[in-house]
Protein backbone atom coordinates (compact mmCIF):
# COMPACT_ATOMS: atom_id res chain seq x y z
CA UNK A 1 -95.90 84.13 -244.76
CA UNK A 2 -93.87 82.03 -247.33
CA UNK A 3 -96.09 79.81 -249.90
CA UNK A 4 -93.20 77.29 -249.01
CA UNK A 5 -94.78 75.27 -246.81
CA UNK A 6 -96.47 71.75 -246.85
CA UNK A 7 -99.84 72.01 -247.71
CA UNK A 8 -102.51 69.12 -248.72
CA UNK A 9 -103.71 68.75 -252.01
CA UNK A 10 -106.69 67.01 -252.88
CA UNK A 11 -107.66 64.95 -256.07
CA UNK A 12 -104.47 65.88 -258.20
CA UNK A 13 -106.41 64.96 -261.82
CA UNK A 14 -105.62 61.61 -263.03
CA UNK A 15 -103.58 62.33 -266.59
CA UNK A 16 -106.33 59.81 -268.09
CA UNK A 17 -108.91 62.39 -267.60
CA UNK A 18 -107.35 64.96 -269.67
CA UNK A 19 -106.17 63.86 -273.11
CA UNK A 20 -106.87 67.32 -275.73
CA UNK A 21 -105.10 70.54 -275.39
CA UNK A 22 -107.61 72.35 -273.57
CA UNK A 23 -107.34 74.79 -270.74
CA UNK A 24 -109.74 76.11 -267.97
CA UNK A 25 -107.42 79.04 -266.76
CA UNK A 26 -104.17 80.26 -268.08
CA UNK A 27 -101.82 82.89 -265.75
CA UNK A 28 -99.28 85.09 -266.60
CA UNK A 29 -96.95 85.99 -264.25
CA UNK A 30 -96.18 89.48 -264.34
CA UNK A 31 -95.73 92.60 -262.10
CA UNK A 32 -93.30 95.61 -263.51
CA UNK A 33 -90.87 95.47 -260.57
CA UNK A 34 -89.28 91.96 -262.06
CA UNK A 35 -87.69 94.52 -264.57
CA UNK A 36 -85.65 95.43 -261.50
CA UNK A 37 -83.35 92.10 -262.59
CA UNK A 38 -81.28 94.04 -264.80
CA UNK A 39 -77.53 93.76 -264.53
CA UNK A 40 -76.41 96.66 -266.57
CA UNK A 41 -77.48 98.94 -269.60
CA UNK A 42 -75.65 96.55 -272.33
CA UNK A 43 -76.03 93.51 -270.68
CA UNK A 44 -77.24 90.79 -272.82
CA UNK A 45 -80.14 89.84 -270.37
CA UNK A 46 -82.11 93.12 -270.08
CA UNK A 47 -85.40 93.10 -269.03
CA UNK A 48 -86.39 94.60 -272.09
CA UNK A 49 -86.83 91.62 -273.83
CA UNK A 50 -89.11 90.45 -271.01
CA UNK A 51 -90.76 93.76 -271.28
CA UNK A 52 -91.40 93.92 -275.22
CA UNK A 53 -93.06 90.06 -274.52
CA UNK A 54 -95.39 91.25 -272.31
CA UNK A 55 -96.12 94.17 -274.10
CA UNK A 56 -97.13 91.94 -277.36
CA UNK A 57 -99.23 89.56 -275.05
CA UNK A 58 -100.81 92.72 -274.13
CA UNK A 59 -101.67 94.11 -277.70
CA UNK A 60 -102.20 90.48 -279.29
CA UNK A 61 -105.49 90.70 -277.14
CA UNK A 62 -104.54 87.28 -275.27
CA UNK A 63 -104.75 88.66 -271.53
CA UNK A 64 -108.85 89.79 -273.15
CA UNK A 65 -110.29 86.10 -272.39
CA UNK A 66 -112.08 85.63 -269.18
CA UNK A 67 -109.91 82.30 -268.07
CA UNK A 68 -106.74 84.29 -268.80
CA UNK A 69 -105.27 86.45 -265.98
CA UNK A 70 -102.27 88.48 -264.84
CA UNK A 71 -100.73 87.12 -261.79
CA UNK A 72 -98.30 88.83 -259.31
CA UNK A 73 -95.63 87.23 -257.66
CA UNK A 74 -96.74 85.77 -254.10
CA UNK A 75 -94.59 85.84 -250.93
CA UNK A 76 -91.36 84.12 -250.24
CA UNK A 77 -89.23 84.61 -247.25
CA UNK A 78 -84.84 83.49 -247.14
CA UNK A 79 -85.51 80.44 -245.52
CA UNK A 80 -87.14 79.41 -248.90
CA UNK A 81 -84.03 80.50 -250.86
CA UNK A 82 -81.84 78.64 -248.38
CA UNK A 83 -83.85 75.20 -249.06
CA UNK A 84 -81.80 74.99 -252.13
CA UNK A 85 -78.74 77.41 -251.81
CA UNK A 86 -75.71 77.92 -249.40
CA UNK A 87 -76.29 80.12 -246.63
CA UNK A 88 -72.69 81.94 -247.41
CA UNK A 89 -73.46 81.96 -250.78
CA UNK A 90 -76.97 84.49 -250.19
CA UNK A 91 -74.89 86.00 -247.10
CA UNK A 92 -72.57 86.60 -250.09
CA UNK A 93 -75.57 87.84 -252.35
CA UNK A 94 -77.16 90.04 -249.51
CA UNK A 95 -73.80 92.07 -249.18
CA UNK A 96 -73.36 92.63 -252.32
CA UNK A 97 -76.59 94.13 -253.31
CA UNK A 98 -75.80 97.24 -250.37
CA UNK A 99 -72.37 97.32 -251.28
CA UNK A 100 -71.93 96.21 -255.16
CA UNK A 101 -68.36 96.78 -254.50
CA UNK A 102 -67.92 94.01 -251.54
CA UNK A 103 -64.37 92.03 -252.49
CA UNK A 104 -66.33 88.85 -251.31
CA UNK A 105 -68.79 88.59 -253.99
CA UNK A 106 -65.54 87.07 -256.32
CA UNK A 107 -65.88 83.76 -254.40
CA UNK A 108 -69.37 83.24 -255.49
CA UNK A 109 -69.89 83.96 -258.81
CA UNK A 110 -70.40 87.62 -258.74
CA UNK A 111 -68.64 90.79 -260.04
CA UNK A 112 -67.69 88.74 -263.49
CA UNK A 113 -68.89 89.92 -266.83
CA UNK A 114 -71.66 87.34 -266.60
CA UNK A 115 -72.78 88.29 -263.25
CA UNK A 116 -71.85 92.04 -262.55
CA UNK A 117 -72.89 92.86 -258.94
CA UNK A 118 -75.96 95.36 -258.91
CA UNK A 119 -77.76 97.50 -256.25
CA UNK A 120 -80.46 95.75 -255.07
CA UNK A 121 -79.84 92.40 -257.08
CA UNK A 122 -80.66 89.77 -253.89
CA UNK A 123 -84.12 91.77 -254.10
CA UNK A 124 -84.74 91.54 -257.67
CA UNK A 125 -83.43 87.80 -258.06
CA UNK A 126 -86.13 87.00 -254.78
CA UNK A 127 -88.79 88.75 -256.82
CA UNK A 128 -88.12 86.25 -259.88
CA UNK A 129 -87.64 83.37 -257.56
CA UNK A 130 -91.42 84.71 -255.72
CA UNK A 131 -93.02 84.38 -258.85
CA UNK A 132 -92.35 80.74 -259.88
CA UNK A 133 -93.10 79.84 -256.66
CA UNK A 134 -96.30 81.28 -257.11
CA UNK A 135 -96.94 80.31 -260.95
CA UNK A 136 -96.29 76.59 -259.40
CA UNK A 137 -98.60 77.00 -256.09
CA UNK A 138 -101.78 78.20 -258.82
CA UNK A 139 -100.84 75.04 -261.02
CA UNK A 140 -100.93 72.49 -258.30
CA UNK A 141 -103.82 74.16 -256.64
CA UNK A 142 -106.05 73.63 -259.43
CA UNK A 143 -106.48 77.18 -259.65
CA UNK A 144 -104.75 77.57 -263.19
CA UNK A 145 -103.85 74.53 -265.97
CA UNK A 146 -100.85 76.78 -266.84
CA UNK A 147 -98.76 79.40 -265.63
CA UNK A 148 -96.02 81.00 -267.43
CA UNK A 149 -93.43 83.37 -266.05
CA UNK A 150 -91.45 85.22 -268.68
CA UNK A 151 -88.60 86.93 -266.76
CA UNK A 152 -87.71 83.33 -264.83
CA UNK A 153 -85.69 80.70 -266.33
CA UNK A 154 -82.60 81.09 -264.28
CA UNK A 155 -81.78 77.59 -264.46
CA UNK A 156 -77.78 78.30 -263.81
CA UNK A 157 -77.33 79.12 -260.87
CA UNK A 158 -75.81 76.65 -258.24
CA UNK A 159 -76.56 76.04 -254.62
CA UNK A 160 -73.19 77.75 -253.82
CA UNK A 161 -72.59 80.33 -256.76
CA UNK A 162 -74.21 82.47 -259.43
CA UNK A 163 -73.23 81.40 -262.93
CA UNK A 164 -74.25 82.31 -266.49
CA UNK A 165 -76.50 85.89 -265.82
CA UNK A 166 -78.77 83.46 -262.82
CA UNK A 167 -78.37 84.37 -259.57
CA UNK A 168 -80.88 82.22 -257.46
CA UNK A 169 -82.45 79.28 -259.00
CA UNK A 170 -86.08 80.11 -259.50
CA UNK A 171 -87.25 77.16 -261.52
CA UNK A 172 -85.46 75.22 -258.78
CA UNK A 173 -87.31 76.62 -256.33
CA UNK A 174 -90.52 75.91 -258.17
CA UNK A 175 -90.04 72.07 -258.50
CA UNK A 176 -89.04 72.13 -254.43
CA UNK A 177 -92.14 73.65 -253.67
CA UNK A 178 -93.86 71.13 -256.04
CA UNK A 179 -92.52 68.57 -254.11
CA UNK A 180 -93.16 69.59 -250.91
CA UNK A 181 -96.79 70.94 -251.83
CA UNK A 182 -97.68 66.82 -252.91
CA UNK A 183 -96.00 66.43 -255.98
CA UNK A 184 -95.04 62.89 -256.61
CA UNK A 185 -92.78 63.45 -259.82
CA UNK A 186 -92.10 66.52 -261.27
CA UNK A 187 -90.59 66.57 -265.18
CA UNK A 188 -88.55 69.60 -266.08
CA UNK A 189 -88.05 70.15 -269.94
CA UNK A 190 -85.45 72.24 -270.98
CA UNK A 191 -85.20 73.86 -274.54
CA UNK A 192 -82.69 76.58 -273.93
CA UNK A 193 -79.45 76.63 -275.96
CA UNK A 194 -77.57 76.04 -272.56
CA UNK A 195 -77.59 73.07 -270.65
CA UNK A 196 -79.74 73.27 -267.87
CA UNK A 197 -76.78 72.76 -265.20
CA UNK A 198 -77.75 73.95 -262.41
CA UNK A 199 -82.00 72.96 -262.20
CA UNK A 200 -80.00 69.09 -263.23
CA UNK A 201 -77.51 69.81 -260.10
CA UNK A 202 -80.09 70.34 -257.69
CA UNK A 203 -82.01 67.25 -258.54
CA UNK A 204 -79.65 64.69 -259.79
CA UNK A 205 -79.87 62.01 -257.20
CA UNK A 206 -83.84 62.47 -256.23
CA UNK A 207 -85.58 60.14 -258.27
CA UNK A 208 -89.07 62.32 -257.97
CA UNK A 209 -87.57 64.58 -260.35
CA UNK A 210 -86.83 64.08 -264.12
CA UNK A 211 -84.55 66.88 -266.07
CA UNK A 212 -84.35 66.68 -269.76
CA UNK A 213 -81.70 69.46 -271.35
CA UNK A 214 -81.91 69.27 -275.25
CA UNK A 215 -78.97 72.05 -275.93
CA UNK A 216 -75.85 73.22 -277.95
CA UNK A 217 -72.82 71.05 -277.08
CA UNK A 218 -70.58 72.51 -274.05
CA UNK A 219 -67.70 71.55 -276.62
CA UNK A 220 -68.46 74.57 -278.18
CA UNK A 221 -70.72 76.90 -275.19
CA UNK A 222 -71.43 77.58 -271.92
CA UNK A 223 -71.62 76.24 -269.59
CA UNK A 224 -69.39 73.27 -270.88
CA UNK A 225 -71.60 70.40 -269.27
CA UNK A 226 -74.49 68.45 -270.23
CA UNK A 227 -72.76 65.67 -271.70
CA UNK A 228 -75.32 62.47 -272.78
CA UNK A 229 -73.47 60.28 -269.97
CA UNK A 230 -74.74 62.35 -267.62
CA UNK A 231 -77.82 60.47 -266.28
CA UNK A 232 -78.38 61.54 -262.86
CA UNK A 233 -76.90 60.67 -258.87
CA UNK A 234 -76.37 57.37 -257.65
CA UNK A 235 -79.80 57.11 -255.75
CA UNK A 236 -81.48 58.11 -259.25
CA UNK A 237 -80.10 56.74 -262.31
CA UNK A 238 -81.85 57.98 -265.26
CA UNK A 239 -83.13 61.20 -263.74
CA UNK A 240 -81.24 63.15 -265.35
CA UNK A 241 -81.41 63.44 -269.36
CA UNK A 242 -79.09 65.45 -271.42
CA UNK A 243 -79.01 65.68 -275.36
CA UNK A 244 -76.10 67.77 -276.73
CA UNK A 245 -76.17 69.01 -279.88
CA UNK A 246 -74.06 70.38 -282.83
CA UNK A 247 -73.51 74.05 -283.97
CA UNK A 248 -76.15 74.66 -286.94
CA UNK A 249 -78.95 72.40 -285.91
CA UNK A 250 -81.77 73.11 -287.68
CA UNK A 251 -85.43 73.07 -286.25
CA UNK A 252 -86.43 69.40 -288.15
CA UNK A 253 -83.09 68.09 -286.30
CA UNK A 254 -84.25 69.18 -283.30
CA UNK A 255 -87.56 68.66 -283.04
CA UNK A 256 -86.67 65.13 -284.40
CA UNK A 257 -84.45 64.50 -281.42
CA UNK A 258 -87.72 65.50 -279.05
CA UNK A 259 -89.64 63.34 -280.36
CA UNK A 260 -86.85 60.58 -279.78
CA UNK A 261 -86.52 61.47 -276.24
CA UNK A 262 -88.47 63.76 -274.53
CA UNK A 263 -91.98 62.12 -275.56
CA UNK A 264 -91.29 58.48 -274.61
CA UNK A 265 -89.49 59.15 -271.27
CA UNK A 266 -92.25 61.92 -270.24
CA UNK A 267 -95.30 59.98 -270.71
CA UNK A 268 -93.76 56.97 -269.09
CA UNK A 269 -92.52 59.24 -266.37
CA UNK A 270 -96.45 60.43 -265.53
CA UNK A 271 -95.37 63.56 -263.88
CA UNK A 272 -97.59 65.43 -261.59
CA UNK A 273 -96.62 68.62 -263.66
CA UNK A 274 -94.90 69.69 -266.35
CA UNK A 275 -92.29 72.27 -265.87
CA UNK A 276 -90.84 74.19 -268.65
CA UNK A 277 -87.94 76.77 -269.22
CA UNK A 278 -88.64 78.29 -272.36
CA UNK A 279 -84.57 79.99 -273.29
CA UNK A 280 -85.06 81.22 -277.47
CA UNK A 281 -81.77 81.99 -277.91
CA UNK A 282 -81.76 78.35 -280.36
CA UNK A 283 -82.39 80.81 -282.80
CA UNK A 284 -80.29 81.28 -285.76
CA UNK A 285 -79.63 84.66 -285.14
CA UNK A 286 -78.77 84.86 -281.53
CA UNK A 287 -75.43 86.23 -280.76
CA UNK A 288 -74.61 84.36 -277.97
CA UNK A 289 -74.95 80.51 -279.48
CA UNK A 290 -74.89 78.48 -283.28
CA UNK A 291 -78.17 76.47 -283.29
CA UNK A 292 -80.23 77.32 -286.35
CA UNK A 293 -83.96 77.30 -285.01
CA UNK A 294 -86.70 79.62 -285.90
CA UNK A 295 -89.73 81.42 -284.20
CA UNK A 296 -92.03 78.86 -286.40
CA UNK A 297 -89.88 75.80 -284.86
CA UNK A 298 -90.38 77.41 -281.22
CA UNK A 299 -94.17 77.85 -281.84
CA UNK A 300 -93.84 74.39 -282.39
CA UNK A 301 -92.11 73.01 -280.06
CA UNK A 302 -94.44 75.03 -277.29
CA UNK A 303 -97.59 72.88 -279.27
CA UNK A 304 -95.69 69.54 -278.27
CA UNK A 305 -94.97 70.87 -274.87
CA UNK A 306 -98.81 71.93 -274.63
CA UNK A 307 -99.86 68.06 -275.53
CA UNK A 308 -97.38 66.84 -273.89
CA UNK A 309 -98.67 68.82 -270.21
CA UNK A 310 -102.86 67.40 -270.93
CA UNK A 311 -101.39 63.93 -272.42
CA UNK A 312 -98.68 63.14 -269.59
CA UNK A 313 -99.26 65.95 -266.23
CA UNK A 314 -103.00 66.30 -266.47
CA UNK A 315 -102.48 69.15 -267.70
CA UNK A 316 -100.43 71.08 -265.59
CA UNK A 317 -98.03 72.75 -266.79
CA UNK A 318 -95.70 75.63 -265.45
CA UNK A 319 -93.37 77.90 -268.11
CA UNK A 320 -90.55 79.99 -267.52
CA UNK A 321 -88.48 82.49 -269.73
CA UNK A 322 -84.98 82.26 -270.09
CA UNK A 323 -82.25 83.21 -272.33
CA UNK A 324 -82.34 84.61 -275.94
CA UNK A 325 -80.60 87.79 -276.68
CA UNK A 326 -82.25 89.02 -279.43
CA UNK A 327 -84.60 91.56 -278.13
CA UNK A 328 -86.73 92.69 -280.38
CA UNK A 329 -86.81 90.21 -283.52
CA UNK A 330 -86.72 86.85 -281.53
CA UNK A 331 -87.97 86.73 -277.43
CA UNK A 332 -91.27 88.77 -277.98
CA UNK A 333 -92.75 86.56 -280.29
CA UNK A 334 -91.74 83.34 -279.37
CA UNK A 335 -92.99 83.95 -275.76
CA UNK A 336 -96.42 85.46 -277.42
CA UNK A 337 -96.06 82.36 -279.52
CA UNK A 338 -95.95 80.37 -276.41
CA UNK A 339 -98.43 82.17 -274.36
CA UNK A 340 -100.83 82.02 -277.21
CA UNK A 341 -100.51 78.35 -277.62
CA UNK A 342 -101.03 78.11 -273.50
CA UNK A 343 -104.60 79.95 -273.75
CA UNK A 344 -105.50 77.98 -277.03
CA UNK A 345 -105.27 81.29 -279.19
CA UNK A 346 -104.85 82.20 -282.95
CA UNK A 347 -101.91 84.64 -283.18
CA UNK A 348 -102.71 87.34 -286.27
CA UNK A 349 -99.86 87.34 -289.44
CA UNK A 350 -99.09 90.50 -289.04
CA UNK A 351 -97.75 92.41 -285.40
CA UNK A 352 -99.73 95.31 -284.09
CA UNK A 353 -98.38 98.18 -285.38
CA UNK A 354 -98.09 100.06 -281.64
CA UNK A 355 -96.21 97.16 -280.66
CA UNK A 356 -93.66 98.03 -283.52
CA UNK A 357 -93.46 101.63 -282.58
CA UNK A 358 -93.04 100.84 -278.87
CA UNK A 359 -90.09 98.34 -279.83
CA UNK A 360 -88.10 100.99 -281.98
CA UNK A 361 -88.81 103.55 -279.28
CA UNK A 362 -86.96 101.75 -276.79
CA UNK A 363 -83.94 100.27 -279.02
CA UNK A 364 -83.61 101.89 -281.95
CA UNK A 365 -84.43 98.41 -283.84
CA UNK A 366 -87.05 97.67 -286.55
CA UNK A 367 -88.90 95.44 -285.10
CA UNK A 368 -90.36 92.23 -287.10
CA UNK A 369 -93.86 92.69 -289.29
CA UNK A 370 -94.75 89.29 -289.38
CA UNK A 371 -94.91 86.68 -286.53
CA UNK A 372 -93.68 83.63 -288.57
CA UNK A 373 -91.02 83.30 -290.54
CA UNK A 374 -89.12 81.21 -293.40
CA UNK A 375 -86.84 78.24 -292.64
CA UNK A 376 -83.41 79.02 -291.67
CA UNK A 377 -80.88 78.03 -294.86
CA UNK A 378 -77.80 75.86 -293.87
CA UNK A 379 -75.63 74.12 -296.14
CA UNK A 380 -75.39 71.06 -296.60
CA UNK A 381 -72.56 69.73 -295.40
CA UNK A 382 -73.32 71.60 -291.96
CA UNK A 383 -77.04 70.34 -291.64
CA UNK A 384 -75.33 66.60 -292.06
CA UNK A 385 -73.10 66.97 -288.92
CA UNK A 386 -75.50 68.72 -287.12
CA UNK A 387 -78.03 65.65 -288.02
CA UNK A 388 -75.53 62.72 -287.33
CA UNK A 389 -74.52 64.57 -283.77
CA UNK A 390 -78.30 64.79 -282.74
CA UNK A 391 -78.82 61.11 -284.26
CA UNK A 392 -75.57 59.95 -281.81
CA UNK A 393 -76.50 61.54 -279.02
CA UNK A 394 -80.07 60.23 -279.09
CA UNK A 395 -79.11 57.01 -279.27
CA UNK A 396 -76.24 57.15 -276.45
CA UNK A 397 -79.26 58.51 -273.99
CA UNK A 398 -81.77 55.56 -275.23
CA UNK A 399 -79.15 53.17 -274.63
CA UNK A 400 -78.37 54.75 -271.33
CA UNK A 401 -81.18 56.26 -269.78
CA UNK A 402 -83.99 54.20 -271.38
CA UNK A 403 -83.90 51.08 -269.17
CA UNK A 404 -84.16 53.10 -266.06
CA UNK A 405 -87.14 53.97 -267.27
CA UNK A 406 -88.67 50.15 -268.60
CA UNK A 407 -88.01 51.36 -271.50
């Protein structure tokens, strides 16, 4: 039986009750067959990365506390998939998986360098969709405050194609079920280097739903959208929220821009929940992208996020993974960074040593000593552009998105 289905749900919490960052119950969503989403052995989005996160989560001691558990992915049938995406399209998928050489899988996104067709991939990319289903059905139950799911995030793929490593929508699928569970307004926040395309393309003209991409410029990366005029369908002007940014953006830049935009527009938005996708590949060292963030600004930005879920969604709040291709030094602790700040825990200076070996077993890299780390460097000349872009492009998206919202 799918968890897609209408069900009642009784006495959402008024966000006026809940005003600290506390928690009750925290989930992660985990099971080992979501490493089964792997495209190829160099592919930039291995599971590994999702695996050394867990792994740290593990030996950090956060999954110890009584209100923190491990959560499987629930059930999910097709029809669920098909709420969102074409039926040719997962015909497309379906064949493709049994015969990863099937000349149709061209007209939909697969077989490209991004998206190289895989045995079993409709499968695996169900799995992933299964479990933010399920993190969302525990958050609006009541049954969790927050759920995070580490290997989702796949917040580029369309209702007719695969694009950028996604090949169903997950976090798409999450918000539907949201909605149809007795969600009134759902905000998605969206802190991956890449604009959140295809999450904004599913929701762009329903009003319930308000997506907020803060990401590198498509002048300069994938997937070449996500433009600050881009404010949502005609039946929803203002639901959608995009704030491009320039190459070299440092973490004060950013985290300025937030403040600028997401804050205002969430709290007067008064979502039900909160739902997050969580891509670290802002980092400064990520070879896929040019923002200049750290692990320290990530920590921080999953604090606002955290505040944000009590002070605006009554503290609901539903995470996903997402990119961020560097394996070892980057996506293990800023998802441990995350998770810790989710179940209100103090992360140690120093990572656990087994964690270390376990890292360099598996890659061959040295894995970082220390969870924090110093400010990235820019010059100056770069941190000025990358300033007066972010300082543009917030006020293009006050001027055009604020009065849809009385603001």
């Amino acid at each position: 039986m799918s968890h897609a289905r209408r069900v009642t749900i009784v006495g959402l919490r008024p966000v006026e009750e809940v005003t600290d960052v506390t928690h009750r119950r925290v989930a992660l969503m985990w099971d080992d067959r979501l490493a089964t989403y792997r495209f190829s052995e160099d592919h930039p989005l291995s599971p590994i990365r999702v695996q050394l996160a867990v792994d740290l989560i593990t030996r950090t001691d956060l999954l110890v506390p009584d209100d923190v558990v491990v959560a499987p992915p629930g059930e999910i049938d097709v029809e669920t998939i098909l709420r969102l995406h074409r039926p040719d399209f997962v015909d497309a998928v379906r064949e493709a998986s049994r015969n990863p050489d099937a000349a149709r899988a061209f007209d939909f996104g697969l077989g490209s360098a991004d998206n190289p067709v895989f045995a079993g991939m409709h499968d695996a990319a169900m799995l992933v969709c299964a479990t933010s289903l399920e993190a969302a059905r525990l958050v609006l139950s009541g049954e969790v405050d927050h759920a995070f799911n580490p290997a989702g995030g796949l917040h580029h793929a369309m209702p007719d194609r695969a694009a950028g490593f996604c090949i169903y929508n997950d976090v798409a699928i999450a918000i539907d079920h949201l909605l149809e569970a007795g969600a009134e307004r759902v905000a998605y926040v969206d802190v991956d280097v890449h604009h959140g395309d295809g999450v904004e393309a599913m929701f762009a003209d329903d009003p319930r739903v308000l997506t907020i991409s803060l990401h590198e410029s498509g002048r300069y990366l994938f997937p070449g959208t996500g433009a600050c005029e881009d404010i949502g369908g005609p039946s929803a002007p203002g639901s959608a929220v995009n704030v491009p940014l320039a190459p070299g953006t440092t973490g004060d830049v950013w985290l300025d821009a937030y403040d600028r935009v997401v804050e205002p527009l969430v709290r007067t938005f008064r979502p039900d929940v909160l739902v997050t996708q969580l891509g670290c590949d802002t980092h400064a060292t990520d070879p896929l992208a040019h923002l200049a963030l750290t692990v320290d600004d990530m920590a921080e930005i999953a604090r606002r996020l955290h505040v944000l879920a009590h002070e605006a969604a009554g503290g609901r709040w539903l995470a996903t993974g997402g990119g961020g291709y560097q394996w070892v030094q980057v996506v293990p602790r800023a998802w441990t960074m995350a998770f810790a700040e989710m179940a209100g825990a103090t992360l140690p200076i120093e990572t656990p040593m087994p964690w270390r070996e376990e890292a360099n077993r598996r890659t061959g890299q040295r894995a970082p000593e220390d969870f924090f780390e110093d400010p990235v460097a820019v010059n100056d000349h770069l941190h000025a552009r990358a300033r007066d872009r972010a300082t543009r492009s917030v006020a293009t998206v006050r001027d055009l998105v604020f009065p849809h919202h009385g603001l």
